[in-house]
Protein backbone atom coordinates (compact mmCIF):
# COMPACT_ATOMS: atom_id res chain seq x y z
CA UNK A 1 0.00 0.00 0.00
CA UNK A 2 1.61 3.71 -0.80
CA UNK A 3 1.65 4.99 2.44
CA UNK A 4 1.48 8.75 1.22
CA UNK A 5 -1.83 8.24 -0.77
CA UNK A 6 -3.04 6.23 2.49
CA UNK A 7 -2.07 9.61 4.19
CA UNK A 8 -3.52 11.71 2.28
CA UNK A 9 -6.69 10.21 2.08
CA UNK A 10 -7.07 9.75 5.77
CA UNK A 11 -6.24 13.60 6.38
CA UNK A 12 -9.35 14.59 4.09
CA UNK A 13 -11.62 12.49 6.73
CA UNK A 14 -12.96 15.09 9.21
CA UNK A 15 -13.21 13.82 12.58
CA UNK A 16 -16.73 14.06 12.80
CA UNK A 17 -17.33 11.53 9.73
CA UNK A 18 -15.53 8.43 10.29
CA UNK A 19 -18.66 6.62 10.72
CA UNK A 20 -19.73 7.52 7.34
CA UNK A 21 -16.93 7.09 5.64
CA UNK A 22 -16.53 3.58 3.18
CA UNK A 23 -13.70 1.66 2.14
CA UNK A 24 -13.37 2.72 -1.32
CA UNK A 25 -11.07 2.40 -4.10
CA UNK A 26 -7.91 5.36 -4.05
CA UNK A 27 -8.84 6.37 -7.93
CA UNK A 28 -12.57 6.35 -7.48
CA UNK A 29 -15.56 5.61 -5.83
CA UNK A 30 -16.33 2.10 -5.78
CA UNK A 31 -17.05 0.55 -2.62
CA UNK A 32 -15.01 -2.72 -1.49
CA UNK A 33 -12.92 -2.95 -4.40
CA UNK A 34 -16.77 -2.79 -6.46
CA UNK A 35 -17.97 -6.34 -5.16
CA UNK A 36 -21.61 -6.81 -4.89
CA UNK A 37 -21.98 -6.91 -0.92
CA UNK A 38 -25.41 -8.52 -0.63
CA UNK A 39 -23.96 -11.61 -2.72
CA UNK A 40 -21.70 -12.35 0.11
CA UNK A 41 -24.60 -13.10 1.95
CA UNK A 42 -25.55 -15.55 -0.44
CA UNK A 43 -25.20 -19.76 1.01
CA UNK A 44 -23.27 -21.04 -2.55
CA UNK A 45 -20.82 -17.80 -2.14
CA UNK A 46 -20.38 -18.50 1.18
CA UNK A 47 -19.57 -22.04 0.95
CA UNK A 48 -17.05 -21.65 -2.39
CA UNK A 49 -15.78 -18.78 -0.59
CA UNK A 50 -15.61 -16.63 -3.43
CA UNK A 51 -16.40 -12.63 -4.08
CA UNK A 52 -18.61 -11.81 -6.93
CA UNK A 53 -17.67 -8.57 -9.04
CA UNK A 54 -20.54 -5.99 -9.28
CA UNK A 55 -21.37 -4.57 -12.54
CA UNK A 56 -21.70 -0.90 -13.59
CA UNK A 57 -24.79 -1.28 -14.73
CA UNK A 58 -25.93 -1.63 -10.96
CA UNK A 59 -24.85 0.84 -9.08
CA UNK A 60 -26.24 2.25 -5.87
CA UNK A 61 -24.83 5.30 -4.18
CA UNK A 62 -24.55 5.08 -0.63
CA UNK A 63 -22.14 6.76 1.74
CA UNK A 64 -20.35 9.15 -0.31
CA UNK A 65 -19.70 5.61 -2.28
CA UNK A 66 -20.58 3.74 -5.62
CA UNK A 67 -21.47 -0.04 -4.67
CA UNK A 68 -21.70 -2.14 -7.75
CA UNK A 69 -23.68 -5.32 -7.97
CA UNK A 70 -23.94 -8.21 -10.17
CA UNK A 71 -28.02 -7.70 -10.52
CA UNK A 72 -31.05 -5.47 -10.32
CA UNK A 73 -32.18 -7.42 -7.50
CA UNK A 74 -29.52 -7.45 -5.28
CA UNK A 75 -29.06 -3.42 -6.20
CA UNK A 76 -32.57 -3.63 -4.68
CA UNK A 77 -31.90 -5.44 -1.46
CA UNK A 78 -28.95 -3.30 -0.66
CA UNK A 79 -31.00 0.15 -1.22
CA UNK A 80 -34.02 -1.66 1.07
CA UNK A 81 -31.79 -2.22 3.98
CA UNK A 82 -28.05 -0.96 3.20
CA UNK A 83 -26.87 -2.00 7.65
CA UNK A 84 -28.19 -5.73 6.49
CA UNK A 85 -25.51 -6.09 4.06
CA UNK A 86 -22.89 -3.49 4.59
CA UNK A 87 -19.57 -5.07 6.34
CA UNK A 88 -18.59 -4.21 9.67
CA UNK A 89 -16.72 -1.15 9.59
CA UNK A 90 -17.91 0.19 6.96
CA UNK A 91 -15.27 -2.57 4.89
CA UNK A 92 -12.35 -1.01 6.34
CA UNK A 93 -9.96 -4.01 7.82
CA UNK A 94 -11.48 -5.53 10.49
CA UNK A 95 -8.10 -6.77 11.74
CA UNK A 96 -6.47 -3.47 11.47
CA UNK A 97 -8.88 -1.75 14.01
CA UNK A 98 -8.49 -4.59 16.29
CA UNK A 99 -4.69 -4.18 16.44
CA UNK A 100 -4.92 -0.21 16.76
CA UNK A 101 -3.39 0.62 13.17
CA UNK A 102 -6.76 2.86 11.83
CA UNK A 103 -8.97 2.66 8.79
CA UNK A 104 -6.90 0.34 7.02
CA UNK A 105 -9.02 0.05 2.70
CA UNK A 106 -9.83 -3.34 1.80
CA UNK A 107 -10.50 -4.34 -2.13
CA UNK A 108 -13.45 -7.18 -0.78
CA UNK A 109 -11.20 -9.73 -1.66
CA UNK A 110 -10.27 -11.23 2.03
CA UNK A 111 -13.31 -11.63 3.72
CA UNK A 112 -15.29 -13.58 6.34
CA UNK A 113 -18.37 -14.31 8.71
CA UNK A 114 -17.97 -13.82 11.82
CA UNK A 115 -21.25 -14.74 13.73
CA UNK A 116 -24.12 -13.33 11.21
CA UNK A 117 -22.19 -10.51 9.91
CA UNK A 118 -19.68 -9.68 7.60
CA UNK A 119 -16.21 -8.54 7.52
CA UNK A 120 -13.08 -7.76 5.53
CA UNK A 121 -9.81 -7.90 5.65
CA UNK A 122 -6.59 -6.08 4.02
CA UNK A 123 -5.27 -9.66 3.61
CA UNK A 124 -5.22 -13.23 4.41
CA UNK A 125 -2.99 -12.77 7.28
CA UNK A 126 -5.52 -10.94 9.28
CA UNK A 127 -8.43 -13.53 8.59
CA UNK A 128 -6.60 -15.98 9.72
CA UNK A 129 -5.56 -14.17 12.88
CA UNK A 130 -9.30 -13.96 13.65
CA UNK A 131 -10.18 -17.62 12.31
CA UNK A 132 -7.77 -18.86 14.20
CA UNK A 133 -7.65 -16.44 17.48
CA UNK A 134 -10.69 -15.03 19.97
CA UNK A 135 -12.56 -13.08 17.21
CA UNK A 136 -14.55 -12.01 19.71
CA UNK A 137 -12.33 -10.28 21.04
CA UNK A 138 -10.84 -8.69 18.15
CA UNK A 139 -13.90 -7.44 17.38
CA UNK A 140 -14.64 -5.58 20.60
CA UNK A 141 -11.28 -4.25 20.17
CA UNK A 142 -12.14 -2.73 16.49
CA UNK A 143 -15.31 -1.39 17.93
CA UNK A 144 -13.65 0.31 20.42
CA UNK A 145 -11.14 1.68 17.60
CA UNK A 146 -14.26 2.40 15.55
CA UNK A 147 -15.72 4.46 18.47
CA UNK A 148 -12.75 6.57 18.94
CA UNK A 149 -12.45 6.75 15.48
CA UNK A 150 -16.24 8.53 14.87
CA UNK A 151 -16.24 10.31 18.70
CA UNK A 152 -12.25 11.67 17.94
């Protein structure tokens, strides 16, 4: 990752919007790297464990972002009930707010269920810290981070 374009974009997040704010692309604004987010959900995804690619043709705006998805109907679902199928953290790295080290992009590549909802990760290494470790516990850790975060 170029950590000057990583600096950059964080210092053009006001305080007051970190909540808000989506993991998004550094040369546009497509959400998580423009995977459709409500196929995640979906049990065959799940189980092959692979992403599906959103297409331009389906695009919803949401959060200052462009989500792409791979049909009208799951452009639909999203814009019924965007906190359903949004990942934790709005897809920054999970992992990353759990070990302190900020809003961390993800490309919706490295991702996982933890309980009912989802999450990404910069890469595999931090999955597998949290398949493998208390997840639990990581992810009262990133909540925490994600508190300060939106209240700093």
């Amino acid at each position: 990752m170029n950590k000057t374009l990583f600096a950059v974009a964080m210092l053009t997040i006001t305080a007051n919007s970190w909540a808000q704010v989506v993991s998004k692309s550094y040369w546009g604004d497509k959400a998580i790297g423009s995977h459709d987010t409500v196929a995640y959900h979906d049990k065959a995804v799940i189980a092959a464990h692979k992403e599906v690619k959103g297409d331009e043709r389906f695009i919803v705006k949401y959060s200052g972002a462009n989500w792409y998805f791979a049909s009208q109907e799951s452009a639909n679902k999203f814009k019924q009930d965007p906190s359903k199928y949004k990942p934790m953290f709005n897809g920054y790295c999970a992992n990353a707010l759990s070990l302190g080290e900020g809003l961390v992009p993800t490309d919706g590549t490295v991702w996982e269920f933890f309980g009912d909802q989802l999450y990404l990760f910069y890469a595999q290494g931090g999955r597998l810290r949290w398949l493998q470790g208390d997840w639990q516990s990581y992810r009262l850790q990133a909540d925490k981070a994600w508190l300060a975060l939106k209240d700093g």
